[in-house]
C-alpha atoms as a PDB file:
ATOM      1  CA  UNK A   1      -1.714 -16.794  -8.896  1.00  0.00           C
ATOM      2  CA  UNK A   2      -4.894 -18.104  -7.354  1.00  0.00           C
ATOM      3  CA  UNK A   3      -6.540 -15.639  -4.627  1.00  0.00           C
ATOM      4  CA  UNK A   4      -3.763 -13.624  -5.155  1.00  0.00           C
ATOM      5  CA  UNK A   5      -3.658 -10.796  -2.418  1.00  0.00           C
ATOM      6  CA  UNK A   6      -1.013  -8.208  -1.490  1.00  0.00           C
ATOM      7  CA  UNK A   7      -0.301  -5.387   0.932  1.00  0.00           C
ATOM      8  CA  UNK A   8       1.446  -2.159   0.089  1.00  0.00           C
ATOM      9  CA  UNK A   9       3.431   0.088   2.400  1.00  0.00           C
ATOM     10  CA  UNK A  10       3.816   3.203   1.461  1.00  0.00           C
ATOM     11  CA  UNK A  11       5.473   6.885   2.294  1.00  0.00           C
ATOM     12  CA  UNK A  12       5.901   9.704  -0.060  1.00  0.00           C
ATOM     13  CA  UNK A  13       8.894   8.386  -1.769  1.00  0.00           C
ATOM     14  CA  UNK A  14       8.316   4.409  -1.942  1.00  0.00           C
ATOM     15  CA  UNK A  15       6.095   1.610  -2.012  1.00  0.00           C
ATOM     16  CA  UNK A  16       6.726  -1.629  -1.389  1.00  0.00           C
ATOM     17  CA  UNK A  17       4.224  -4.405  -2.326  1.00  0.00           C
ATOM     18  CA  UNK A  18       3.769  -7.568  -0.741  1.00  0.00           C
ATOM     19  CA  UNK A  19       2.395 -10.348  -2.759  1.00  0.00           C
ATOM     20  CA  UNK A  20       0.805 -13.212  -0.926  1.00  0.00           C
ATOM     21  CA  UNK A  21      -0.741 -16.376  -2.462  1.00  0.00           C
ATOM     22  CA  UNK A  22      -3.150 -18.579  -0.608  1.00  0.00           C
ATOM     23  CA  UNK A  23      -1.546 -21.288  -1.774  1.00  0.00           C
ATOM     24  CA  UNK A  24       1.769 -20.495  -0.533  1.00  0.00           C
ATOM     25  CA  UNK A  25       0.688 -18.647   2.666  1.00  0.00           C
ATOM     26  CA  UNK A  26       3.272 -20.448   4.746  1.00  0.00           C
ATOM     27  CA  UNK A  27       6.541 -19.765   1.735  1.00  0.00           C
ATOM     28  CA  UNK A  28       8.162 -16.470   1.452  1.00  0.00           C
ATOM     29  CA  UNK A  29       6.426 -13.499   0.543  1.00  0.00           C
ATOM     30  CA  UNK A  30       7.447 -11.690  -3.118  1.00  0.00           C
ATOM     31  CA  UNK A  31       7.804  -8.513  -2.830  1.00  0.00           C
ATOM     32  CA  UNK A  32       8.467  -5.491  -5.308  1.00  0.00           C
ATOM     33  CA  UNK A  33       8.995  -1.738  -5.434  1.00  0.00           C
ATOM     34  CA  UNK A  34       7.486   1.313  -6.752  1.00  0.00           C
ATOM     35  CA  UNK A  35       9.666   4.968  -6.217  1.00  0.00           C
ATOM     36  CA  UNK A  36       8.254   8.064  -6.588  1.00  0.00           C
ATOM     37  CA  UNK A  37       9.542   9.688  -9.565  1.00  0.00           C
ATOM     38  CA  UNK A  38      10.287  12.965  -7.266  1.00  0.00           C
ATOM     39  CA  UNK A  39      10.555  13.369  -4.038  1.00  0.00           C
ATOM     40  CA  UNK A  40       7.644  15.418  -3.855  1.00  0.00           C
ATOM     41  CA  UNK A  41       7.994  16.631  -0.116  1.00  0.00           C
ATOM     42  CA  UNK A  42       7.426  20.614   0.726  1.00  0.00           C
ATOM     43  CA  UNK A  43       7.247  23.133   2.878  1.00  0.00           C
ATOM     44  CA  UNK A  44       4.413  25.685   3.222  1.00  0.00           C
ATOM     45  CA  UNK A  45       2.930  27.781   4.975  1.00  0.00           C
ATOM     46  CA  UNK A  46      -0.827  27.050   6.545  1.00  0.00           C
ATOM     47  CA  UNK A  47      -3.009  29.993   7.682  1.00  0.00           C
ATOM     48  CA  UNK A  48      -3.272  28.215  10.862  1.00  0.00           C
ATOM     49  CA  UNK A  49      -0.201  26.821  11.433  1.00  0.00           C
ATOM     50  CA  UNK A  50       3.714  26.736  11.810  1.00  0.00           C
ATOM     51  CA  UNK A  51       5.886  25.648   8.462  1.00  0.00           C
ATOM     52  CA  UNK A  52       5.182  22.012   8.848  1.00  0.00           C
ATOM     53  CA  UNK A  53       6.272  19.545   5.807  1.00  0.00           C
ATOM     54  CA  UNK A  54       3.144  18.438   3.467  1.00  0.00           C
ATOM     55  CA  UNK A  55       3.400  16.139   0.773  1.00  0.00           C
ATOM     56  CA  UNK A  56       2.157  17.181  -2.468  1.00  0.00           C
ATOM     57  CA  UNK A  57       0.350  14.609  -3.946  1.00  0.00           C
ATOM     58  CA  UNK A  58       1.918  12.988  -7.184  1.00  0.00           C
ATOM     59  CA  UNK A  59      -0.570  11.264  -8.965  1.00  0.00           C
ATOM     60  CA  UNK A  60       1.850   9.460 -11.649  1.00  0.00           C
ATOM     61  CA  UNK A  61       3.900   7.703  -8.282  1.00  0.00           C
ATOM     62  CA  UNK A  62      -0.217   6.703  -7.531  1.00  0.00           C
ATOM     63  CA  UNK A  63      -1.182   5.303 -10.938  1.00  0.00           C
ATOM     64  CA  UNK A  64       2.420   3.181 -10.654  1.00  0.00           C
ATOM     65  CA  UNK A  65       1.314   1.543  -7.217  1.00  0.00           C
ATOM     66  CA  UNK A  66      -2.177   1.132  -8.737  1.00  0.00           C
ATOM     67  CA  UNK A  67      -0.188  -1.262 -11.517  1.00  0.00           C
ATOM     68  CA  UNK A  68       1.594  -2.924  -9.325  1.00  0.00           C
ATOM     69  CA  UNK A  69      -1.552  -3.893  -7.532  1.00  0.00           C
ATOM     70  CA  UNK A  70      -3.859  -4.235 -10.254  1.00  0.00           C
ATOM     71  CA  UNK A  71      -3.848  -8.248 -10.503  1.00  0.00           C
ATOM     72  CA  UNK A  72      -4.332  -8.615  -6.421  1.00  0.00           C
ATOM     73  CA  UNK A  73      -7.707  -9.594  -5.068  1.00  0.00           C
ATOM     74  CA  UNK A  74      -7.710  -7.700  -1.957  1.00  0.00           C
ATOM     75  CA  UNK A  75      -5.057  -5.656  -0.928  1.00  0.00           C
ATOM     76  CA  UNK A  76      -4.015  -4.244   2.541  1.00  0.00           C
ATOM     77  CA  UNK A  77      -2.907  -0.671   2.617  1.00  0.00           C
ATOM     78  CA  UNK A  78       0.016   0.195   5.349  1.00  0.00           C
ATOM     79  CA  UNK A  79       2.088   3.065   6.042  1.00  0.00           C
ATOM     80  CA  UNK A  80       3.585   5.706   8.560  1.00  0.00           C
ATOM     81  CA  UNK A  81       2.153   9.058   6.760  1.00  0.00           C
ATOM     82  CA  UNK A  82      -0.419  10.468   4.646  1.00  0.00           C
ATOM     83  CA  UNK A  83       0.372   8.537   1.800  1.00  0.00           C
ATOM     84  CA  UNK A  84      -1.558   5.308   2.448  1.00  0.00           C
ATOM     85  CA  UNK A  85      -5.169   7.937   2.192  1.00  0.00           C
ATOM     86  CA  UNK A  86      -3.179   9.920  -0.778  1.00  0.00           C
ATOM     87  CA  UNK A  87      -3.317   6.371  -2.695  1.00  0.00           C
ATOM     88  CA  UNK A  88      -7.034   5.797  -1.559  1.00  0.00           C
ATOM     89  CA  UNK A  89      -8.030   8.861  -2.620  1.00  0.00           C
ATOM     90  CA  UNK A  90      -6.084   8.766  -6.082  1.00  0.00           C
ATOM     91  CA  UNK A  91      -8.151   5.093  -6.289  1.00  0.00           C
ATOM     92  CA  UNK A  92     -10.977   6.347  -5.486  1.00  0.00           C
ATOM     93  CA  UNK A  93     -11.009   9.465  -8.188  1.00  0.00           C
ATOM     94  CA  UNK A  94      -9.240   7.202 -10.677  1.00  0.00           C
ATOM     95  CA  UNK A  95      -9.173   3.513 -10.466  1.00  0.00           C
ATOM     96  CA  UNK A  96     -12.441   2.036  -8.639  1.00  0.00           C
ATOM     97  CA  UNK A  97     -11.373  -1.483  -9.758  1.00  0.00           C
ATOM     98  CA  UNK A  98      -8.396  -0.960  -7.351  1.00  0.00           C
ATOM     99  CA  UNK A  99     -10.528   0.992  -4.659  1.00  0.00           C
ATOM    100  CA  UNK A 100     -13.060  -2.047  -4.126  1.00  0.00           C
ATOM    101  CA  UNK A 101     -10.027  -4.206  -3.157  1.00  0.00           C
ATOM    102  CA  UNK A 102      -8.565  -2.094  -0.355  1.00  0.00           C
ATOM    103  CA  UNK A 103      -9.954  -4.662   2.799  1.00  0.00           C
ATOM    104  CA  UNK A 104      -7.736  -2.235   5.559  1.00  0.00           C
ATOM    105  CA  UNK A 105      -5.583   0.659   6.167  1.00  0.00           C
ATOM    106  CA  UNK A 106      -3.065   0.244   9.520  1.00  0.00           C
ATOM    107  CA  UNK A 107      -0.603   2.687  10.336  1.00  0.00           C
ATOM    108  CA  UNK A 108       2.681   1.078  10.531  1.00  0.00           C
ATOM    109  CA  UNK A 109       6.028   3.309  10.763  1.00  0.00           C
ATOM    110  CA  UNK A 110       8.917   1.584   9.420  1.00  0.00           C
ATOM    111  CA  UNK A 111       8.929  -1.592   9.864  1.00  0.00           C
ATOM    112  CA  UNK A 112      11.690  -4.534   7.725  1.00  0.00           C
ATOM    113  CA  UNK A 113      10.640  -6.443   5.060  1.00  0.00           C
ATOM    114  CA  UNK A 114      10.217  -9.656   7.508  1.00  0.00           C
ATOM    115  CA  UNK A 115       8.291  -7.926   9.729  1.00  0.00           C
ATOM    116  CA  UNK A 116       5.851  -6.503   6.870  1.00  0.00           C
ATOM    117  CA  UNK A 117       5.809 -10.543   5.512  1.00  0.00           C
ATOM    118  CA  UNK A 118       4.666 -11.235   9.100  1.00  0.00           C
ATOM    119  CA  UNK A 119       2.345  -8.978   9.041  1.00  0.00           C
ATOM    120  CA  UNK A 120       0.695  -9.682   6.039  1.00  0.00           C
ATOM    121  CA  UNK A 121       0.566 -13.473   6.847  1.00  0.00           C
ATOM    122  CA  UNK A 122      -0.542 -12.778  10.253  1.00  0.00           C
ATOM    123  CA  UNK A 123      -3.504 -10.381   8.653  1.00  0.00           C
ATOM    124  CA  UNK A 124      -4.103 -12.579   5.730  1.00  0.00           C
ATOM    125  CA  UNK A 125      -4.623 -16.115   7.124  1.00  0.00           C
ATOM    126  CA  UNK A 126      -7.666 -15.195   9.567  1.00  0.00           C
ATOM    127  CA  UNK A 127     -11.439 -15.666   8.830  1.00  0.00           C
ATOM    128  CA  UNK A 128     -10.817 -17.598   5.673  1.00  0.00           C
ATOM    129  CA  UNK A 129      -9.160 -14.407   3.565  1.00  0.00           C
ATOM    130  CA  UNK A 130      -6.788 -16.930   2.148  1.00  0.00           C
ATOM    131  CA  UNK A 131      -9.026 -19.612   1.427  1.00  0.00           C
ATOM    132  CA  UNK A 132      -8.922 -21.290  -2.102  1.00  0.00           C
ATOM    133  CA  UNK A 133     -11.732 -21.063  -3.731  1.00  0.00           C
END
């Protein structure tokens, strides 16, 4: 794919990648997912708070949605939670390749596939991001 760009949203459990081609901006968007080997959600105690759920972070259900994005351009980073920063981070201390390419970060709950497709068109197609080059 030429200018090949995608947009991943994520929780603790799955990620579901959006691939968008400038050439087919207007045609449906492809779309794959990545599941978190466990479902690494727990409770614990903070000193200065109530038992609230964290995620622990899972760094193998990271390096899969780093694969999954590693031939996009630029990719958009969505979700409802924590997650979306978790994979930043996990870029960011392991995959700077994939890092550069993050363009946003947009917290968006749960949302159907359509509406993520619209989304990423909607995001995409502005200021030239989907221009051939």
């Amino acid at each position: 794919m030429s200018n090949h760009h995608a947009a991943v949203w994520l929780n603790h459990t799955e990620a579901r990648i959006f691939h968008v081609d400038a050439e087919a901006l207007d045609g449906p968007v492809l779309y794959s997912v990545v599941t978190s080997p466990k479902a690494y959600i727990t409770l614990h105690r903070k000193s200065d708070s109530e038992n609230l759920p964290d995620a622990v972070e899972n760094p193998s259900y990271y390096q899969a949605v780093a694969e999954a994005l590693a031939d996009a351009d630029a990719v958009l980073v969505l979700g409802p939670c924590t997650a979306k920063l978790e994979l930043i981070k996990y870029a960011h201390g392991h995959d700077r390749q994939l890092e550069a390419k993050f363009i946003g970060v947009t917290t968006v709950h749960h949302p159907t596939h359509g509406q993520i497709a619209a989304y990423v068109r909607r995001y995409f197609a502005p200021a030239g991001w989907m221009a051939t080059a």
